[in-house]
N, C-alpha and C. Protein backbone atom coordinates (compact mmCIF):
# COMPACT_ATOMS: atom_id res chain seq x y z
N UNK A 1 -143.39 -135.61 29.30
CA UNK A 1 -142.27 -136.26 28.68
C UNK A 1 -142.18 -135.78 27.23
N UNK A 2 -141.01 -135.66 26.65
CA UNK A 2 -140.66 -135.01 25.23
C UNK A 2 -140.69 -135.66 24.48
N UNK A 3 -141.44 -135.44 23.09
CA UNK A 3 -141.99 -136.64 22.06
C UNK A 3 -140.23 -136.91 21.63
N UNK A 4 -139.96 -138.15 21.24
CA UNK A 4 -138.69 -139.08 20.33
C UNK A 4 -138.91 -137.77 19.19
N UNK A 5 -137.65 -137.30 18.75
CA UNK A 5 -137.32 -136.83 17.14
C UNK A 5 -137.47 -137.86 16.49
N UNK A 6 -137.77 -137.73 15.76
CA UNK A 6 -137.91 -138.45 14.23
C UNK A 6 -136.81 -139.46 13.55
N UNK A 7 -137.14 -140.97 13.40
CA UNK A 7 -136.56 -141.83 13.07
C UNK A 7 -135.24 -141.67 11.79
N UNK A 8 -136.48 -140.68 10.93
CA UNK A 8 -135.64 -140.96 9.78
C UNK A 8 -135.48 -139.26 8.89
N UNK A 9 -134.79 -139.63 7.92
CA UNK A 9 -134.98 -138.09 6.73
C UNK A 9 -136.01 -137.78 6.83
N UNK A 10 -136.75 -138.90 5.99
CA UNK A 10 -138.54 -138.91 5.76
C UNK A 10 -139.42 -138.18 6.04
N UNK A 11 -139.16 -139.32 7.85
CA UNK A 11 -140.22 -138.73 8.97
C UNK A 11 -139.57 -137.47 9.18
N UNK A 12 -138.61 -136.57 9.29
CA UNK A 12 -138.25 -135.40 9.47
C UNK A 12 -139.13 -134.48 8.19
N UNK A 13 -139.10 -134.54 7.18
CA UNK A 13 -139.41 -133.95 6.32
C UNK A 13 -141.13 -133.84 5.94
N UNK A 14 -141.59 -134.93 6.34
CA UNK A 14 -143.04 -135.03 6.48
C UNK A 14 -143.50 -134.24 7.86
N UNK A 15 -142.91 -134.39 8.75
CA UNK A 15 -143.09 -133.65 10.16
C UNK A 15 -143.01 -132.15 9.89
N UNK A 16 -141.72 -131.55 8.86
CA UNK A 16 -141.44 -130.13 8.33
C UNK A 16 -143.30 -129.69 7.39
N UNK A 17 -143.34 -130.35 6.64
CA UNK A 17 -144.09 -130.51 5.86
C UNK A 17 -145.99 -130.13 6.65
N UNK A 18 -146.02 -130.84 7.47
CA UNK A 18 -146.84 -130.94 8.42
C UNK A 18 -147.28 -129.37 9.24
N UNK A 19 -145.99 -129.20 9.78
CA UNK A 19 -145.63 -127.96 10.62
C UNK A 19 -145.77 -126.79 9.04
N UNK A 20 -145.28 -126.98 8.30
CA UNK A 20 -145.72 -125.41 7.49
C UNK A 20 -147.24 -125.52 7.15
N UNK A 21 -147.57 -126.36 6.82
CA UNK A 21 -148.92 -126.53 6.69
C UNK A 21 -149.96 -126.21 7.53
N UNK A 22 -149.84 -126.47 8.70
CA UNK A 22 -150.23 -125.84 10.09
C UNK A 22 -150.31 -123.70 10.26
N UNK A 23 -148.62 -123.67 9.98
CA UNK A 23 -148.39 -122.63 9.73
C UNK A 23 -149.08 -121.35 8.74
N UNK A 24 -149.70 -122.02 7.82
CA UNK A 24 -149.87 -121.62 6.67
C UNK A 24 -148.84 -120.93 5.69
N UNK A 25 -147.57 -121.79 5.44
CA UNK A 25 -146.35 -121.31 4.97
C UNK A 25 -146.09 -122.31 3.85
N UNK A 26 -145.76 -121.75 3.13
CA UNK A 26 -145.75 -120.20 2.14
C UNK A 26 -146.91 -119.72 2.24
N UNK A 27 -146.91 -118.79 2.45
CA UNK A 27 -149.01 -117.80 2.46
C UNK A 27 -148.98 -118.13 1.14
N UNK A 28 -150.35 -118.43 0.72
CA UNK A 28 -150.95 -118.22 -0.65
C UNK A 28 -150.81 -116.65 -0.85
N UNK A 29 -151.45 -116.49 -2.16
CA UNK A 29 -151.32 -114.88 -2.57
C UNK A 29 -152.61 -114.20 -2.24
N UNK A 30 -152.08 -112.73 -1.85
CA UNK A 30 -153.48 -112.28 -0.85
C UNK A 30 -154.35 -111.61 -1.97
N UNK A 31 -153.85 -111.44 -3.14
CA UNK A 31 -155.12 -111.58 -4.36
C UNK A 31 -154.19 -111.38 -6.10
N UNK A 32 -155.78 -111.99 -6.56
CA UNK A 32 -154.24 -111.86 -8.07
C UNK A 32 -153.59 -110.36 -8.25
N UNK A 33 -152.84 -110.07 -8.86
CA UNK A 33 -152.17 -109.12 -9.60
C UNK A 33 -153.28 -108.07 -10.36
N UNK A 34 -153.22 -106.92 -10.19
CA UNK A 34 -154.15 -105.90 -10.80
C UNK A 34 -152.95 -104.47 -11.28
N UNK A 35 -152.04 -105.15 -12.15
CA UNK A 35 -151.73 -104.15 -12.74
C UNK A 35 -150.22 -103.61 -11.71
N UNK A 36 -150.47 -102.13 -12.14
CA UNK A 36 -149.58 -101.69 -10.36
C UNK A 36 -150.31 -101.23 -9.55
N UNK A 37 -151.51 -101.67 -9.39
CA UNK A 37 -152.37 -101.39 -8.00
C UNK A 37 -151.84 -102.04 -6.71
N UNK A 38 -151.59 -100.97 -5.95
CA UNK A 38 -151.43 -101.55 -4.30
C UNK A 38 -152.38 -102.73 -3.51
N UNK A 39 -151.94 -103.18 -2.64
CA UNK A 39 -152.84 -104.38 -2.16
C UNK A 39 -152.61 -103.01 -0.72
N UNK A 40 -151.66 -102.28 -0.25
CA UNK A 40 -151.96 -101.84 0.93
C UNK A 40 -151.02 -100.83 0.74
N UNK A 41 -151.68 -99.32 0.98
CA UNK A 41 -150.57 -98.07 0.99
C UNK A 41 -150.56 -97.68 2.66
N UNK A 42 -148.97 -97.67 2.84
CA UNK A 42 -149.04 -97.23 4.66
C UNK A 42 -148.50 -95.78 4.59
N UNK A 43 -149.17 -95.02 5.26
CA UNK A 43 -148.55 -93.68 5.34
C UNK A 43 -148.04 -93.54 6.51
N UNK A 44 -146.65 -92.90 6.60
CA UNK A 44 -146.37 -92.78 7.61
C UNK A 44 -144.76 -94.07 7.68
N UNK A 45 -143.70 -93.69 7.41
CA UNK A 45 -142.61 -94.60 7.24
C UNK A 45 -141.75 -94.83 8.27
N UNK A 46 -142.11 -94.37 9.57
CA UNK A 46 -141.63 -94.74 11.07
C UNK A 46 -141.64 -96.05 11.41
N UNK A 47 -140.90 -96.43 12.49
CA UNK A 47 -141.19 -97.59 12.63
C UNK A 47 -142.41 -98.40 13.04
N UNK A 48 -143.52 -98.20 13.25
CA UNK A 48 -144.97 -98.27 13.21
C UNK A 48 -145.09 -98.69 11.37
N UNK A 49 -144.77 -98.19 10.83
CA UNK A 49 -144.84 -98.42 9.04
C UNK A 49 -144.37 -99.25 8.86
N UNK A 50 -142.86 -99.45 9.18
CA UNK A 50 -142.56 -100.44 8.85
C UNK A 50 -142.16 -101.55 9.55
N UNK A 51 -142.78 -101.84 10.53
CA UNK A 51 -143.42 -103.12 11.17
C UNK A 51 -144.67 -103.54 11.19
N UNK A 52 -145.87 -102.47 10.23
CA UNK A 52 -146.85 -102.98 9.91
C UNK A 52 -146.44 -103.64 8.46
N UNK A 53 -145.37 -102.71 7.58
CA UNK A 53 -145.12 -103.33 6.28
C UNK A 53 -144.47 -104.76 6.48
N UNK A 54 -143.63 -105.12 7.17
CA UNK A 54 -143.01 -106.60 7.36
C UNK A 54 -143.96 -107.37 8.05
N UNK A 55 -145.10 -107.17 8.84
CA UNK A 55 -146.21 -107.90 9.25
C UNK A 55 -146.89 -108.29 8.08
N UNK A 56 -147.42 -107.56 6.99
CA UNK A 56 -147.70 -107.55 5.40
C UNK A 56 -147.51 -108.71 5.28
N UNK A 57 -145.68 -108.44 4.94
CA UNK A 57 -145.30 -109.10 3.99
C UNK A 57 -145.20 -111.01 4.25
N UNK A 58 -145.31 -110.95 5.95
CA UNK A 58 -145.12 -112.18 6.04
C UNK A 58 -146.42 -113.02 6.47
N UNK A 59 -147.68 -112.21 6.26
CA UNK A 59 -149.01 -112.23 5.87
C UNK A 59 -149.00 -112.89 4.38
N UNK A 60 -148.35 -112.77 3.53
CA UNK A 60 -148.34 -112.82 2.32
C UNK A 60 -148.84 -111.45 1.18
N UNK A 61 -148.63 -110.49 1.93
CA UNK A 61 -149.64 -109.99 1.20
C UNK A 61 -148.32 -108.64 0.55
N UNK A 62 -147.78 -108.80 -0.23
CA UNK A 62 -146.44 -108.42 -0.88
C UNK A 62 -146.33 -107.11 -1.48
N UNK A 63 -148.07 -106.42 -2.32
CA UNK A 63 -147.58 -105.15 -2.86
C UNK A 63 -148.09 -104.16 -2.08
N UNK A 64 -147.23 -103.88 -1.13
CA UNK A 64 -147.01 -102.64 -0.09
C UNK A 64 -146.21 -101.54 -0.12
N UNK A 65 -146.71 -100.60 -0.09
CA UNK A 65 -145.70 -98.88 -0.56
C UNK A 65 -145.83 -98.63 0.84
N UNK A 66 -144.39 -97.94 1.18
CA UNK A 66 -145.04 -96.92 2.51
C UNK A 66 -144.29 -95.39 1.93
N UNK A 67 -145.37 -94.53 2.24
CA UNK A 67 -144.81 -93.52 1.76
C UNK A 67 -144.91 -92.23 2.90
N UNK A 68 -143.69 -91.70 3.48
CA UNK A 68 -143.69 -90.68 4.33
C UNK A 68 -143.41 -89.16 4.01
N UNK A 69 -144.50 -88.19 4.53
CA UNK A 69 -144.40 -87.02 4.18
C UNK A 69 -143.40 -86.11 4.11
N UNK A 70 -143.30 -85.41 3.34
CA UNK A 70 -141.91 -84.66 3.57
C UNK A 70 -141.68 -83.74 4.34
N UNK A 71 -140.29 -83.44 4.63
CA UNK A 71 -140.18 -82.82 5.79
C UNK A 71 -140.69 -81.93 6.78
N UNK A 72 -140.97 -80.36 5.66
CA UNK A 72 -142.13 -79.49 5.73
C UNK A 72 -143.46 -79.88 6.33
N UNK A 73 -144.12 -81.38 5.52
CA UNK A 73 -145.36 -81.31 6.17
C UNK A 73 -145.64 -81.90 7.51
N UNK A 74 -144.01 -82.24 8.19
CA UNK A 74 -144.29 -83.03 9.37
C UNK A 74 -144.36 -82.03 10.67
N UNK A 75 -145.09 -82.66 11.32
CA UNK A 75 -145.57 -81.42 12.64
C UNK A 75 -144.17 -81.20 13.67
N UNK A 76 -143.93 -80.22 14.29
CA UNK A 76 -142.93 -80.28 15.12
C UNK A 76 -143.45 -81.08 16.56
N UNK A 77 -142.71 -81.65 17.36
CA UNK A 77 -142.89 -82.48 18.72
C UNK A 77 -143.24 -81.41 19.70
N UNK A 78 -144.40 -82.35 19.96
CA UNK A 78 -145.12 -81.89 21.29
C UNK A 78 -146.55 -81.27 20.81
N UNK A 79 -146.55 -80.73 19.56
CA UNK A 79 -147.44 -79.89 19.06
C UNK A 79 -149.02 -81.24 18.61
N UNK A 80 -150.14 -80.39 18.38
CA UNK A 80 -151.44 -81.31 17.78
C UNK A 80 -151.51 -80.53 16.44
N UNK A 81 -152.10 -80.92 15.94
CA UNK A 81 -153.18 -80.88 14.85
C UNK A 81 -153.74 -79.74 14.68
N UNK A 82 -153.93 -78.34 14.55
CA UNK A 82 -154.82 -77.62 14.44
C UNK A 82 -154.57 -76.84 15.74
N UNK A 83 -153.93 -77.12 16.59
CA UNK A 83 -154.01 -76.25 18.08
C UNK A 83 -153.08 -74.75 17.55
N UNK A 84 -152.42 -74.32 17.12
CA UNK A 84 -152.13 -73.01 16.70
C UNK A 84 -150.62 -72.99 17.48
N UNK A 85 -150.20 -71.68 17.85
CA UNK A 85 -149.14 -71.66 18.17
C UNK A 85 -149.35 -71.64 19.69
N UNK A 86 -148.59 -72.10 20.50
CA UNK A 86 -147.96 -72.12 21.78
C UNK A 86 -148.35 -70.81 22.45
N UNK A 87 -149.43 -70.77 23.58
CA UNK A 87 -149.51 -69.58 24.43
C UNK A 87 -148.58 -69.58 25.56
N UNK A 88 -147.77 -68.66 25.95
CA UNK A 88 -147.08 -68.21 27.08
C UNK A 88 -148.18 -68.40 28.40
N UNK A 89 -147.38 -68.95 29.36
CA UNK A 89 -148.14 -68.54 30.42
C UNK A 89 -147.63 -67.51 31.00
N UNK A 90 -148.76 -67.13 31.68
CA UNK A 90 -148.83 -65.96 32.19
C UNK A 90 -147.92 -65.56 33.77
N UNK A 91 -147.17 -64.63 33.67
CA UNK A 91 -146.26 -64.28 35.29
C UNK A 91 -147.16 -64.38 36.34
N UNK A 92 -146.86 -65.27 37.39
CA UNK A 92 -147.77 -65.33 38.79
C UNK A 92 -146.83 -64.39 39.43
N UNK A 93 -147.45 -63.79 40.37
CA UNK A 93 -146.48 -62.62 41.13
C UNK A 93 -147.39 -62.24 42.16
């Protein structure tokens, strides 16, 4: 059975009150201020970046850079790390 809503303003607002608290909302601060030092640098500004950066932020934890490489240094698709260029296969016949 579904608990009664709340009688009054009050009890609404103490119940709100209750529930962020639970929540831990507003996050406290995830440490003092050091200047312009980062609390977290994400490399990599895809969406992986920045859904770890909005996970951050609603962590509390607010001074977050994401910074993505430029064009040049990004690898072309399909390719690894260090594997070299693409060998031909060879004609079966």
């Amino acid at each position: 059975m579904t608990e009664p809503g709340p009688a009054s303003l009050a009890e609404l607002e103490k119940r709100l009150a209750r529930d962020l608290e639970l929540l831990i909302l507003p996050t406290p601060e995830w440490s003092p201020p050091h200047g312009d030092l980062l609390d977290v640098a994400i490399v990599g500004a895809g969406m992986a970046g920045l859904i770890a950066a909005v996970a951050l932020q609603r962590l509390g934890i607010s001074r977050v850079s994401l910074f993505s490489p430029p064009p040049s240094a990004k690898r072309k698709a399909g390719s690894r790390p260090g594997a070299g260029p693409p060998v031909p296969a060879s004609p079966s016949g």
